[in-house]
Structure formats: C-alpha cells, structure tokens
N, C-alpha and C. Protein backbone atom coordinates (compact mmCIF):
# COMPACT_ATOMS: atom_id res chain seq x y z
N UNK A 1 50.98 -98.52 -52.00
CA UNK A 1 50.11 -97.51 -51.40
C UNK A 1 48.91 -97.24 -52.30
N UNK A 2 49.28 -97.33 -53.57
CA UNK A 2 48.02 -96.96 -54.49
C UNK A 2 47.09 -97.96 -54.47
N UNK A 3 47.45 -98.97 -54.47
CA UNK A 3 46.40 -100.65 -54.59
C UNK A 3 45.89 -100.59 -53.10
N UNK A 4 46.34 -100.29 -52.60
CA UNK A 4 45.62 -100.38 -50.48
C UNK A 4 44.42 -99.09 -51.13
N UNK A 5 44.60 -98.18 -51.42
CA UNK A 5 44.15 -96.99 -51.42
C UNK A 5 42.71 -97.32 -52.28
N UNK A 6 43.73 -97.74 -53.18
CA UNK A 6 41.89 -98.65 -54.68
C UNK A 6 41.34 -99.69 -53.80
N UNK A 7 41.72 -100.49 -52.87
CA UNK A 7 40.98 -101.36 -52.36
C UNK A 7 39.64 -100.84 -51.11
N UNK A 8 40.39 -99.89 -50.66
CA UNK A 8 39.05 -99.06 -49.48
C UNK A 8 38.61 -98.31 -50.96
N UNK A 9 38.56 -98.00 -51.37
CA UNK A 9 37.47 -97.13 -52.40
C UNK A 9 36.82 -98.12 -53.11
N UNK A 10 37.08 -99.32 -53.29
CA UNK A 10 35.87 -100.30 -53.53
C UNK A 10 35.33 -101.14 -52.32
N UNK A 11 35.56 -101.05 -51.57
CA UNK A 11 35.07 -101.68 -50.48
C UNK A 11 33.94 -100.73 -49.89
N UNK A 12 34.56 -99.07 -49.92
CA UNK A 12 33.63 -97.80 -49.67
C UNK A 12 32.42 -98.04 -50.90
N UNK A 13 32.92 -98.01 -52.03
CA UNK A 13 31.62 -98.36 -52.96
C UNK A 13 30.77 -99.64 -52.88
N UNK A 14 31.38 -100.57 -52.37
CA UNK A 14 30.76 -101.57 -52.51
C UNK A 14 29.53 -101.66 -51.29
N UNK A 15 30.28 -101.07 -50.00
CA UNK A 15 29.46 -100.95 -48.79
C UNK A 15 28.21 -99.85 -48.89
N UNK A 16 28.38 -98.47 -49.72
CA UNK A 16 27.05 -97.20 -50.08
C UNK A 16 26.18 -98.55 -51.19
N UNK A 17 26.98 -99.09 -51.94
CA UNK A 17 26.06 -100.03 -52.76
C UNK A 17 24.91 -101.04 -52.25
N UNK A 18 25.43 -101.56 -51.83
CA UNK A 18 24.39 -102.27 -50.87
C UNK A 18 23.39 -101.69 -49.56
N UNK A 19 23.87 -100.90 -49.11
CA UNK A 19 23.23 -100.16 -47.82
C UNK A 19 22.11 -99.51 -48.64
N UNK A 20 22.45 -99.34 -49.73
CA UNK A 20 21.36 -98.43 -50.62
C UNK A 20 20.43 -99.45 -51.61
N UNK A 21 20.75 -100.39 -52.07
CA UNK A 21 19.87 -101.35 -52.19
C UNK A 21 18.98 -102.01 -50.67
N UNK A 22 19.12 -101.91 -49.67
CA UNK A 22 18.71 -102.60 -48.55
C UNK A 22 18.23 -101.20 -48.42
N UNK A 23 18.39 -100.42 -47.90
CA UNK A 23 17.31 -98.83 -48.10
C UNK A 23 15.78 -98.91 -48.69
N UNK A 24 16.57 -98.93 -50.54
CA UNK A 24 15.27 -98.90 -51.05
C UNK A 24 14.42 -99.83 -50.67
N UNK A 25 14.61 -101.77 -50.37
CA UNK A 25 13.91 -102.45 -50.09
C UNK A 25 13.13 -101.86 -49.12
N UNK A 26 13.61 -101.79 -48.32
CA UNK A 26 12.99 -101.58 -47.10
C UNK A 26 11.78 -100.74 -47.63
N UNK A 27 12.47 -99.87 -47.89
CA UNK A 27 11.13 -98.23 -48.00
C UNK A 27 9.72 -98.92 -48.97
N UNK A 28 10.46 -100.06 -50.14
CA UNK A 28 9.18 -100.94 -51.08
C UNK A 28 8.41 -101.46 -50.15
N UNK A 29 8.87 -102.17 -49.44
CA UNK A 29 8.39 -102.77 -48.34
C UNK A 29 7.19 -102.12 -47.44
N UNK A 30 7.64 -101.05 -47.06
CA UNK A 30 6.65 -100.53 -46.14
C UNK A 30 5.95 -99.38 -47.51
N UNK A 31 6.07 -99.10 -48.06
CA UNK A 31 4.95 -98.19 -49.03
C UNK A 31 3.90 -99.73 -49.32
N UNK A 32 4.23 -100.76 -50.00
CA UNK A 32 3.31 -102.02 -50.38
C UNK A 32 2.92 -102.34 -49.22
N UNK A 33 3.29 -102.39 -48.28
CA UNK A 33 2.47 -102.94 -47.15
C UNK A 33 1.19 -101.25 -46.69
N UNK A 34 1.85 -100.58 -46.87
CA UNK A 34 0.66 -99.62 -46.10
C UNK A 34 -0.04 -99.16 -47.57
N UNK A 35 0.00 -99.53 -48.88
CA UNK A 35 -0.92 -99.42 -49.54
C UNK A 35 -1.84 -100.48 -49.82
N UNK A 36 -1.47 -101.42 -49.18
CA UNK A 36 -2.46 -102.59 -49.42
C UNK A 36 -3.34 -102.62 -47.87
N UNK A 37 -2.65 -101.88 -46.96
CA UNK A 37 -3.76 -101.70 -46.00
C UNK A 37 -5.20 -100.28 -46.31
N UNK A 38 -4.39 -99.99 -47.21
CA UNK A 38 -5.18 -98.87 -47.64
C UNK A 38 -6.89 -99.41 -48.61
N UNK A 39 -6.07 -100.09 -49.13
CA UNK A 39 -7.49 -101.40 -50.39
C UNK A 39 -8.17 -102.01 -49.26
N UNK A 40 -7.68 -102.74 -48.50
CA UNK A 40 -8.89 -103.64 -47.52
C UNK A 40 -9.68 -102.91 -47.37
N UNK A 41 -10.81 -103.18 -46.89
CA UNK A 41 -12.36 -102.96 -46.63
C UNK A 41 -11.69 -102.66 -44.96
N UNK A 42 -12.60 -102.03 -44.16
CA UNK A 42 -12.27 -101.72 -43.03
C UNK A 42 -13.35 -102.38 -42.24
N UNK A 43 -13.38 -103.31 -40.79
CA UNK A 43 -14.11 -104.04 -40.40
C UNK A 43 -14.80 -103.10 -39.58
N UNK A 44 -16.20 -103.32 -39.82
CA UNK A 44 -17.46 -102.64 -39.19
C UNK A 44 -18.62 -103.66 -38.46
N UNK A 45 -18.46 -103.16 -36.90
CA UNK A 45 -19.55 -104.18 -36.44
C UNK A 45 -20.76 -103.51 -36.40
N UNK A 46 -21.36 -102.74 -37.65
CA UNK A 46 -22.10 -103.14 -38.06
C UNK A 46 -23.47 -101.91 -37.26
N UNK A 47 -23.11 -101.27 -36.55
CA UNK A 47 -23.36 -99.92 -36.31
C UNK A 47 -23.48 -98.77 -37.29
N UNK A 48 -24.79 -97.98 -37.30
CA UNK A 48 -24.61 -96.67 -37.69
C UNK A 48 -23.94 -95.88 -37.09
N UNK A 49 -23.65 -94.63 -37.53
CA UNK A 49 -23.07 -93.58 -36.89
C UNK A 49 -23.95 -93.30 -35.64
N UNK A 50 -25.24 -92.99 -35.78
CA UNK A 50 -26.00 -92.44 -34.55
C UNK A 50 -26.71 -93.26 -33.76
N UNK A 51 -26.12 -94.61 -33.69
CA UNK A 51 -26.03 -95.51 -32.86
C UNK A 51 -25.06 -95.96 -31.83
N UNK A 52 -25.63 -96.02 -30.75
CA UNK A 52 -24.18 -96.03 -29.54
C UNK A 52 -24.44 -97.89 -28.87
N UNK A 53 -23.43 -98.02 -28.04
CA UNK A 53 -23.56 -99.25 -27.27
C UNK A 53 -24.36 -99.62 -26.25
N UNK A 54 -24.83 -97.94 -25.88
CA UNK A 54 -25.38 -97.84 -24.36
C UNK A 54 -26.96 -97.33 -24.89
N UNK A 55 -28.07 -97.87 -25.18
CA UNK A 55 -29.77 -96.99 -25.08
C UNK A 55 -29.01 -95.94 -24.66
N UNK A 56 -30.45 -95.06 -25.27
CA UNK A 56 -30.82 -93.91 -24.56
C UNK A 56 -31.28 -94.18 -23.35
N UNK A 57 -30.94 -93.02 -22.47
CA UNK A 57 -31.84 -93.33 -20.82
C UNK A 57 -31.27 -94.50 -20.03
N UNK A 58 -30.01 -94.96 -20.70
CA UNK A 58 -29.52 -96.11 -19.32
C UNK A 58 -28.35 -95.60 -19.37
N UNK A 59 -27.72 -96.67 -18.15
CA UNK A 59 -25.97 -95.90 -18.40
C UNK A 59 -25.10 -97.37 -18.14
N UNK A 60 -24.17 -97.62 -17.98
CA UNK A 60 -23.40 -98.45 -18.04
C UNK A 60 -24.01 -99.18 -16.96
N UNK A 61 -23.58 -98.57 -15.66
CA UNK A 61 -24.12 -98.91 -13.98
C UNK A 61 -25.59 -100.10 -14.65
N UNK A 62 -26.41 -99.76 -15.01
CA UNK A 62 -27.77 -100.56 -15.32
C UNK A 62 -27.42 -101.64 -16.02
N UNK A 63 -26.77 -101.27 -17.12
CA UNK A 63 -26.48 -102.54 -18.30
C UNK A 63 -25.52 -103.73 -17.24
N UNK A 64 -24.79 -103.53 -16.16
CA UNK A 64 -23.89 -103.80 -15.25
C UNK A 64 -24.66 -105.28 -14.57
N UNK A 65 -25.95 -104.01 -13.91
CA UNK A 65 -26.61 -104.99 -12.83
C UNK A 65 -27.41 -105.64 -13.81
N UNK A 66 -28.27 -105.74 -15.13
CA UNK A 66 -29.04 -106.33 -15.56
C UNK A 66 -28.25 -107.57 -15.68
N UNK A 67 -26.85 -107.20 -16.42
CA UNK A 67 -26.12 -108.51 -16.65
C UNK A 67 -25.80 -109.72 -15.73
N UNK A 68 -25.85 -109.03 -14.59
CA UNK A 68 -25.69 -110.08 -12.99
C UNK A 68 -26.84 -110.90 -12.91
N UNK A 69 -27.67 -110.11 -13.49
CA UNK A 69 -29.12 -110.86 -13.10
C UNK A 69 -29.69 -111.94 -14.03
N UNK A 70 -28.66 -112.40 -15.13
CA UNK A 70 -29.16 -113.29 -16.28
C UNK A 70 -28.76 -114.21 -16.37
N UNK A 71 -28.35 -115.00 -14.68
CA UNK A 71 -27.99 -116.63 -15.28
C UNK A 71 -26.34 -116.65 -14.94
N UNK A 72 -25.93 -117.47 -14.88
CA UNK A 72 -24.78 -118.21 -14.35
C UNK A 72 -23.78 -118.42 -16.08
N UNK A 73 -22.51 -116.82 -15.37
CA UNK A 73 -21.71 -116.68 -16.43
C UNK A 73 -22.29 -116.35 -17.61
N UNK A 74 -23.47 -115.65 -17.46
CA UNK A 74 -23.66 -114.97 -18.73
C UNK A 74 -23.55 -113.69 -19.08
N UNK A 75 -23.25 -113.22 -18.02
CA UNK A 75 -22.83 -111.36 -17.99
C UNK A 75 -21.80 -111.09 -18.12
N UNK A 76 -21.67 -109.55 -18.04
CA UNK A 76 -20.45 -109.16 -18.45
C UNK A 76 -18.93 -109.21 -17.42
N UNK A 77 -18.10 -109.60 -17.64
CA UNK A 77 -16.76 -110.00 -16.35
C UNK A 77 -16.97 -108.60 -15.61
N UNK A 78 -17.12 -108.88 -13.85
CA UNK A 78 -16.37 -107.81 -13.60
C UNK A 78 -15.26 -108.11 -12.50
N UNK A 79 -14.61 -106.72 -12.13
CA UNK A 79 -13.06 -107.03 -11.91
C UNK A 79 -13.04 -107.97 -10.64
N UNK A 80 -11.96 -108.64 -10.06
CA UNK A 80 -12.00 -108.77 -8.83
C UNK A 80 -10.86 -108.28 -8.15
N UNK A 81 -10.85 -107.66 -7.40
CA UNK A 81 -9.96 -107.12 -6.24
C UNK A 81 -9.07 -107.93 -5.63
N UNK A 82 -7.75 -107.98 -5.64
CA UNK A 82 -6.82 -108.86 -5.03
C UNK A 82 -6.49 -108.27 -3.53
C-alpha cells in the first residue's frame, strides 16, 4: 500500500512538473513573439496624417465613374450581382 501510494505521488509530481515547464514555454513564446512585433517598423503607405484617399470635393461615386471611363480593366472591380 505504501509503494502504490509513493508511486501516484511521483507520477502527481512528475505530471505538475512538466505541465509547468510546457506553461512557462508557452508564455516565452508568446511574450518573444509579441515583443519582437513590437521592434518592427510598422508598414506605412506612405500617407500623411491629413491626407485621405478620396480629394477634397469628390466622393467615392466620382472616383467610381472616372475609373469606368479609363480603358479596358483598368478601374476599380465592381460587384456583380448573381
């Protein structure tokens, strides 16, 4: 009874042992990964702040039809209706 008894109490230690090594990995894991996303440079196309996509004085609707009007597949997709 005593040796059954020592054998689950190392099997219990042996199992918190490892679950807790595979823990900490994990947690290394994701701190190094989201501090190295932190160092990259962040991709900028290249816009100021008080610069938009759309002029002043037009609106999407315009930028829409100009694009229809420039040639074969050179505008912007629009949807088609099934």
């Amino acid at each position: 009874d005593f040796a059954e008894g020592n054998i689950h109490h190392k099997a219990l230690l042996i199992s918190v042992t490892v679950c807790s090594i595979l823990l900490l990995l994990i947690i290394l894991f994701f701190y190094f990964r989201y501090k190295r996303q932190e160092t990259r440079p962040r991709y900028s196309i290249g816009l100021e702040q008080d610069e938009t996509y759309i002029p002043p004085g037009e609106s999407l609707k315009d930028l829409i039809e100009q694009s229809q009007s420039s040639g074969s597949g050179s505008g912007l997709p629009l949807l088609v209706r099934k």
